[in-house]
C-alpha atoms as a PDB file:
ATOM      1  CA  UNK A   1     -48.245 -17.802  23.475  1.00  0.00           C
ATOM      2  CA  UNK A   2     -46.327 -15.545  25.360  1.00  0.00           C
ATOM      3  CA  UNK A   3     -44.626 -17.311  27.641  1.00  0.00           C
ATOM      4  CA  UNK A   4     -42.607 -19.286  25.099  1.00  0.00           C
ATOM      5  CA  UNK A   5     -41.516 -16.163  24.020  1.00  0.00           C
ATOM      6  CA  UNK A   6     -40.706 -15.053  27.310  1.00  0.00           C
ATOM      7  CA  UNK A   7     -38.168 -18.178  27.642  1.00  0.00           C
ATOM      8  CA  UNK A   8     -36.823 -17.039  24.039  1.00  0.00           C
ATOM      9  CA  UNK A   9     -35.709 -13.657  25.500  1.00  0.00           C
ATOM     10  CA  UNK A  10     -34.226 -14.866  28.760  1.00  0.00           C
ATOM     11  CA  UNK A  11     -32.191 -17.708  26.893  1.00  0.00           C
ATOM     12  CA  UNK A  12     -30.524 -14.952  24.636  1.00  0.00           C
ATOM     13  CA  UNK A  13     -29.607 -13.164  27.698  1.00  0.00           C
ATOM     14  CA  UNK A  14     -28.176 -15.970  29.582  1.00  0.00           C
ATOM     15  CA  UNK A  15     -24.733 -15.898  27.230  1.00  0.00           C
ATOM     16  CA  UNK A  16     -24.412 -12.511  27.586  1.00  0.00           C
ATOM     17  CA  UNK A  17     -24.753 -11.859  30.723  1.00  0.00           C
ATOM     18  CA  UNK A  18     -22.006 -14.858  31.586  1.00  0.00           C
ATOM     19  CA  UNK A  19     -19.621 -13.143  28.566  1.00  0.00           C
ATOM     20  CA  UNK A  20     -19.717  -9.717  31.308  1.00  0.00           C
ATOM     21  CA  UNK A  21     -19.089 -12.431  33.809  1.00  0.00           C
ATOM     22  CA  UNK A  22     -16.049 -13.906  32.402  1.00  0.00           C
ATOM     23  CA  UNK A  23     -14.372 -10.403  30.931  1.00  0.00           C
ATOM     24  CA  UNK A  24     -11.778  -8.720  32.890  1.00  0.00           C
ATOM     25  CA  UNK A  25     -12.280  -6.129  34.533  1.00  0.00           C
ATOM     26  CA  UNK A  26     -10.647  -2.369  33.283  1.00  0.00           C
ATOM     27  CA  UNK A  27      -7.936  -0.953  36.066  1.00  0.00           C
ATOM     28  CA  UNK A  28      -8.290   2.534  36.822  1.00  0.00           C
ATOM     29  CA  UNK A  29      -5.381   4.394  37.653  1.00  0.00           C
ATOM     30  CA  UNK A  30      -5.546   7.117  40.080  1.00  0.00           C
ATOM     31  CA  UNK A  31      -2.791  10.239  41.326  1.00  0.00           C
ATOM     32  CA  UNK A  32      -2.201   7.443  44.104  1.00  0.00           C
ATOM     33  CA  UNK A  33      -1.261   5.591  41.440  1.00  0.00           C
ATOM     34  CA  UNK A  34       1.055   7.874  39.568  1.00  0.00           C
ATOM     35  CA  UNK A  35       2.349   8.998  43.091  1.00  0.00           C
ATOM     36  CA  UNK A  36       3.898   5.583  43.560  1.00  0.00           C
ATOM     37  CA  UNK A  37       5.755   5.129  40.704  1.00  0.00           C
ATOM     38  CA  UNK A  38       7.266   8.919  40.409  1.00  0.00           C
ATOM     39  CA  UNK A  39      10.663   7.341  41.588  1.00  0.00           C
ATOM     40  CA  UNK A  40      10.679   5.344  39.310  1.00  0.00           C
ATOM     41  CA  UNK A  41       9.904   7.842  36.456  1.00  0.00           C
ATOM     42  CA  UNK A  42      13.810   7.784  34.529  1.00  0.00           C
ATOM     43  CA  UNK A  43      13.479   4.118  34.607  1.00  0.00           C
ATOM     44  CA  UNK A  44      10.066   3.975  32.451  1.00  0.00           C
ATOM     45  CA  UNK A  45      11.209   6.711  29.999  1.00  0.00           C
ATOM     46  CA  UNK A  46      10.148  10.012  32.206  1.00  0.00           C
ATOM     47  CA  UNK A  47      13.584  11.819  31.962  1.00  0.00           C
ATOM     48  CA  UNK A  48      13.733  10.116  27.653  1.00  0.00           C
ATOM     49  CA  UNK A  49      14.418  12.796  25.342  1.00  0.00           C
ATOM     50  CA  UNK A  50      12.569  12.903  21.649  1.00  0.00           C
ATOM     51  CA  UNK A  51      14.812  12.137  18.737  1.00  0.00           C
ATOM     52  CA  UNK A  52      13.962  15.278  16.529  1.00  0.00           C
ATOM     53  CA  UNK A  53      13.904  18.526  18.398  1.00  0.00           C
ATOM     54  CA  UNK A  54      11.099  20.910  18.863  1.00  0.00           C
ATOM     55  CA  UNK A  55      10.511  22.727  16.073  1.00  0.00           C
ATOM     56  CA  UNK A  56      12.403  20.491  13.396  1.00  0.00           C
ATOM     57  CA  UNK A  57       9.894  17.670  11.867  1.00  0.00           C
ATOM     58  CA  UNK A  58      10.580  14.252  10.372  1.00  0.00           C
ATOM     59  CA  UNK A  59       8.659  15.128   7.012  1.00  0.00           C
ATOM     60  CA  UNK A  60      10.285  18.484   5.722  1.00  0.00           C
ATOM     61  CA  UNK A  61      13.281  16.252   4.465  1.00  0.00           C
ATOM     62  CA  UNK A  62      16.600  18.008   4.114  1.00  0.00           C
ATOM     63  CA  UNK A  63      19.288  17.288   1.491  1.00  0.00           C
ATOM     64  CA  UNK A  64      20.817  14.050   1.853  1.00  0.00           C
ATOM     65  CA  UNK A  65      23.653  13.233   3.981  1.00  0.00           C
ATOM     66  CA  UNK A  66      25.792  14.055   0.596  1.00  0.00           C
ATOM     67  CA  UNK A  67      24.231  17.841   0.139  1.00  0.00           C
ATOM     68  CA  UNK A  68      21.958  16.431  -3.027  1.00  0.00           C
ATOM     69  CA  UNK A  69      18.817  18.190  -3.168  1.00  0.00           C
ATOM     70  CA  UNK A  70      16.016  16.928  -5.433  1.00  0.00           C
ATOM     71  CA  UNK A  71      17.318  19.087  -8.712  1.00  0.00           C
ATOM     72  CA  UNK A  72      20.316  16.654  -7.946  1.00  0.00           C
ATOM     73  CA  UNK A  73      18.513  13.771  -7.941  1.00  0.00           C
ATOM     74  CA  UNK A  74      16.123  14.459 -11.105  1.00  0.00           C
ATOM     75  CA  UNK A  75      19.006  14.945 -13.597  1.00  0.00           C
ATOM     76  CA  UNK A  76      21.090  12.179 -12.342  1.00  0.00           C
ATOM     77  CA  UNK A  77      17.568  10.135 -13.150  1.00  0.00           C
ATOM     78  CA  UNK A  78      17.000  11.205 -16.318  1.00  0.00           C
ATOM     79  CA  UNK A  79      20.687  10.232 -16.985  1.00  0.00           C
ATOM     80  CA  UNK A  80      19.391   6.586 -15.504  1.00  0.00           C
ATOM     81  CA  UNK A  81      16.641   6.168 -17.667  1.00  0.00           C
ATOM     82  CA  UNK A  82      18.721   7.582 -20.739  1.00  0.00           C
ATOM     83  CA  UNK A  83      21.388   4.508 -20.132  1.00  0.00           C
ATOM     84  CA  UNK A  84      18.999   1.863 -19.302  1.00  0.00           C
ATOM     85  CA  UNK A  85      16.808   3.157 -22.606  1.00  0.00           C
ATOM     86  CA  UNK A  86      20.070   2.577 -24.833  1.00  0.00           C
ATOM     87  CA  UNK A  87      20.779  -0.397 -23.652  1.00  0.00           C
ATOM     88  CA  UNK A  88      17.336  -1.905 -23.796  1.00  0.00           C
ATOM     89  CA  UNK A  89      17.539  -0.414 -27.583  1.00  0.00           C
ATOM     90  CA  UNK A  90      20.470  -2.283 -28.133  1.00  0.00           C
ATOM     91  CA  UNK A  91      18.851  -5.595 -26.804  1.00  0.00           C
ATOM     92  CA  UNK A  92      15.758  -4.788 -29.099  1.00  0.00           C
ATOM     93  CA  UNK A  93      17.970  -4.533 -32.283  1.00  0.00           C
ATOM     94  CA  UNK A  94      19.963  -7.809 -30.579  1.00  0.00           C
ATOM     95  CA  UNK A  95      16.249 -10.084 -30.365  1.00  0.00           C
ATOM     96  CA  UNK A  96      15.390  -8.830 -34.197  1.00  0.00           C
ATOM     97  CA  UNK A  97      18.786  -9.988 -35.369  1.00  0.00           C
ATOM     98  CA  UNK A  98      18.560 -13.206 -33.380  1.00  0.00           C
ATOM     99  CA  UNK A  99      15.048 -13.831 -34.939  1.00  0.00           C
ATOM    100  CA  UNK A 100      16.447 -12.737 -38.569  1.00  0.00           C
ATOM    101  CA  UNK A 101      19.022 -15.204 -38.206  1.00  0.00           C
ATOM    102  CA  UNK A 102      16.361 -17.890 -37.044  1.00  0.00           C
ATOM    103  CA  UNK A 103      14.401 -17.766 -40.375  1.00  0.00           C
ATOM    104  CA  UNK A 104      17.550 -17.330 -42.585  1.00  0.00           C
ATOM    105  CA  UNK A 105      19.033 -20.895 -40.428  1.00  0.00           C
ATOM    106  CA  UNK A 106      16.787 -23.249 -42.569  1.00  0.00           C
ATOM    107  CA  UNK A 107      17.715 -22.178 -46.104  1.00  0.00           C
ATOM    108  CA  UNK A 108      21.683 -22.766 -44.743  1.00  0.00           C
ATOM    109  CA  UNK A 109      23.546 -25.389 -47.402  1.00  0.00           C
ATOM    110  CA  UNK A 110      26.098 -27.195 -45.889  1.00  0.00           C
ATOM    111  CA  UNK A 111      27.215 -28.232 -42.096  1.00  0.00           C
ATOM    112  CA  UNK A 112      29.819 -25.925 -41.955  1.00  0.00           C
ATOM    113  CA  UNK A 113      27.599 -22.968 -42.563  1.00  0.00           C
ATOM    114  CA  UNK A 114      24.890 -24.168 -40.569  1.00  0.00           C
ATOM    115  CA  UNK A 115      27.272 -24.140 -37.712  1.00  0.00           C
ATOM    116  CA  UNK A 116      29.096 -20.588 -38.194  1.00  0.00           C
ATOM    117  CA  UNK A 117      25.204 -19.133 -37.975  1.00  0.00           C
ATOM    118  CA  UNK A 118      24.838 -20.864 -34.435  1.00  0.00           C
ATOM    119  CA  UNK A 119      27.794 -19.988 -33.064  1.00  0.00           C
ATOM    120  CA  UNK A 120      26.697 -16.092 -34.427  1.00  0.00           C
ATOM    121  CA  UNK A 121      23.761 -16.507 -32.834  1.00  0.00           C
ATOM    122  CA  UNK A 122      25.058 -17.833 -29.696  1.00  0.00           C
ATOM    123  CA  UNK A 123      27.029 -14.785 -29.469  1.00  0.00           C
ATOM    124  CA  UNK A 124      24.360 -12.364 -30.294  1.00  0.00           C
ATOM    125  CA  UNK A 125      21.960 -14.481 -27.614  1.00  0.00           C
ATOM    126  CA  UNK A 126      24.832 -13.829 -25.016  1.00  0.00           C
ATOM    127  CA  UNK A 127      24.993  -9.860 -26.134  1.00  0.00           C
ATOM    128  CA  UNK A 128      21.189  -9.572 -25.100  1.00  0.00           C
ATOM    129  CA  UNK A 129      21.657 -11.596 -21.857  1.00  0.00           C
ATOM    130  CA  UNK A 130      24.624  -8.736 -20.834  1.00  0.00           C
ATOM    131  CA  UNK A 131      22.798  -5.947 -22.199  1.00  0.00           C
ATOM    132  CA  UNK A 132      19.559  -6.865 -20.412  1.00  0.00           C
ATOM    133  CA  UNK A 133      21.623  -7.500 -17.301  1.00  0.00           C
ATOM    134  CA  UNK A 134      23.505  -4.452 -17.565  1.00  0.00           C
ATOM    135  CA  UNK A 135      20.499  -2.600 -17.913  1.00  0.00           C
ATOM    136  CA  UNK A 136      18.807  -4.133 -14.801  1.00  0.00           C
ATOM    137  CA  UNK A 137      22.171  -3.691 -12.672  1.00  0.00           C
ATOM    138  CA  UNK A 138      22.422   0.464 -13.907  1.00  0.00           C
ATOM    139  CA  UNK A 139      18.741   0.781 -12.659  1.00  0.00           C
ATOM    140  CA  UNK A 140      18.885  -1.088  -9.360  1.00  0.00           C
ATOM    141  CA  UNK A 141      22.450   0.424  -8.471  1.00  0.00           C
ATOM    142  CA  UNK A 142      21.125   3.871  -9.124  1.00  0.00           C
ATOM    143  CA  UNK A 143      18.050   3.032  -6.916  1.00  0.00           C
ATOM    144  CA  UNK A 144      20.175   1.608  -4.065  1.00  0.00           C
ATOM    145  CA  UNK A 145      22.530   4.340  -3.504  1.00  0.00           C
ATOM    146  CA  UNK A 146      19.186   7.110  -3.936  1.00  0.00           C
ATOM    147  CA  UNK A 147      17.811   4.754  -1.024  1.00  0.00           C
ATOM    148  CA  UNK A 148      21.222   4.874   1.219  1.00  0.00           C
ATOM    149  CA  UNK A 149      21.490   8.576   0.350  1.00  0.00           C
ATOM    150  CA  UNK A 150      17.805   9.588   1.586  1.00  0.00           C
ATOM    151  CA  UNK A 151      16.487  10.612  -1.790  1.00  0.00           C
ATOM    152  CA  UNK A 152      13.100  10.729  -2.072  1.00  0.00           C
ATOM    153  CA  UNK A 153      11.355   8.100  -4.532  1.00  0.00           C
ATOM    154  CA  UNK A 154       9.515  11.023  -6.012  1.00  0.00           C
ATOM    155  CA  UNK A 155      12.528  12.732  -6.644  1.00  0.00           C
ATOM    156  CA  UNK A 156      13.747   9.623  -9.203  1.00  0.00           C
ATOM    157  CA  UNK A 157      10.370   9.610 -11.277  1.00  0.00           C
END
């Protein structure tokens, strides 16, 4: 009974111990090492100088390249959100006018009235298109130039 066992065990070494075989093996680097390449230290980045100074980090953020700060940058967002809010207002009271006009179109007598209320509609359908376009551009312009400027997305909440 225990040999079979016994073959069990050495069979589930076998792969393993060819898998140590086949790896590579880890190279070691020594000063003899390092002493060889030394001339050729500027060429691998030795003499490279950092791109922020010591002393100055990446994540304190200074004003943007314009001198905005973040006070800068919250009003002019609440101003944003104040625009796109009208407009999207406006294209609210645009869809309940195009609806009103939708139920009112089947009690219409005549072609020639039928037809004026389309062509009303088609205008006020063409209002909320701009409007809702309008609204998207404001937002996305305001957003891009914040972006170009280095404002922090925080700063535009």
């Amino acid at each position: 009974m225990r040999a079979p066992l016994v073959c069990l065990a050495l069979a589930a070494l076998a792969p393993s111990a060819s898998a140590a075989e086949g790896k590579k093996a880890v190279p070691t680097y020594t000063n003899e090492d390092l002493d060889r390449l030394r001339p050729y230290r500027d060429q691998i980045g030795g003499a490279s100088r950092p791109a922020v100074p010591p002393g100055e980090s990446e994540k304190a953020p200074a004003p943007s390249a314009s001198g905005r700060g973040e006070q800068r940058w919250r009003q002019e967002a609440a101003r944003v959100r104040t625009r796109v809010a009208a407009l999207q207002e406006q294209a609210r009271r645009l869809r309940e006018q195009i609806e009103r006009a939708r139920e009112k179109r089947g009690s219409t007598s005549g072609r020639n009235g039928q037809r004026a209320r389309w062509e009303v509609e088609d205008a006020r359908e063409k209002r909320l298109r701009e409007a809702l376009a309008q609204a998207r551009d404001v937002q996305a312009e305001f957003e891009d130039r914040a972006r170009r400027e280095g404002a922090l997305p925080g700063w535009l909440r």
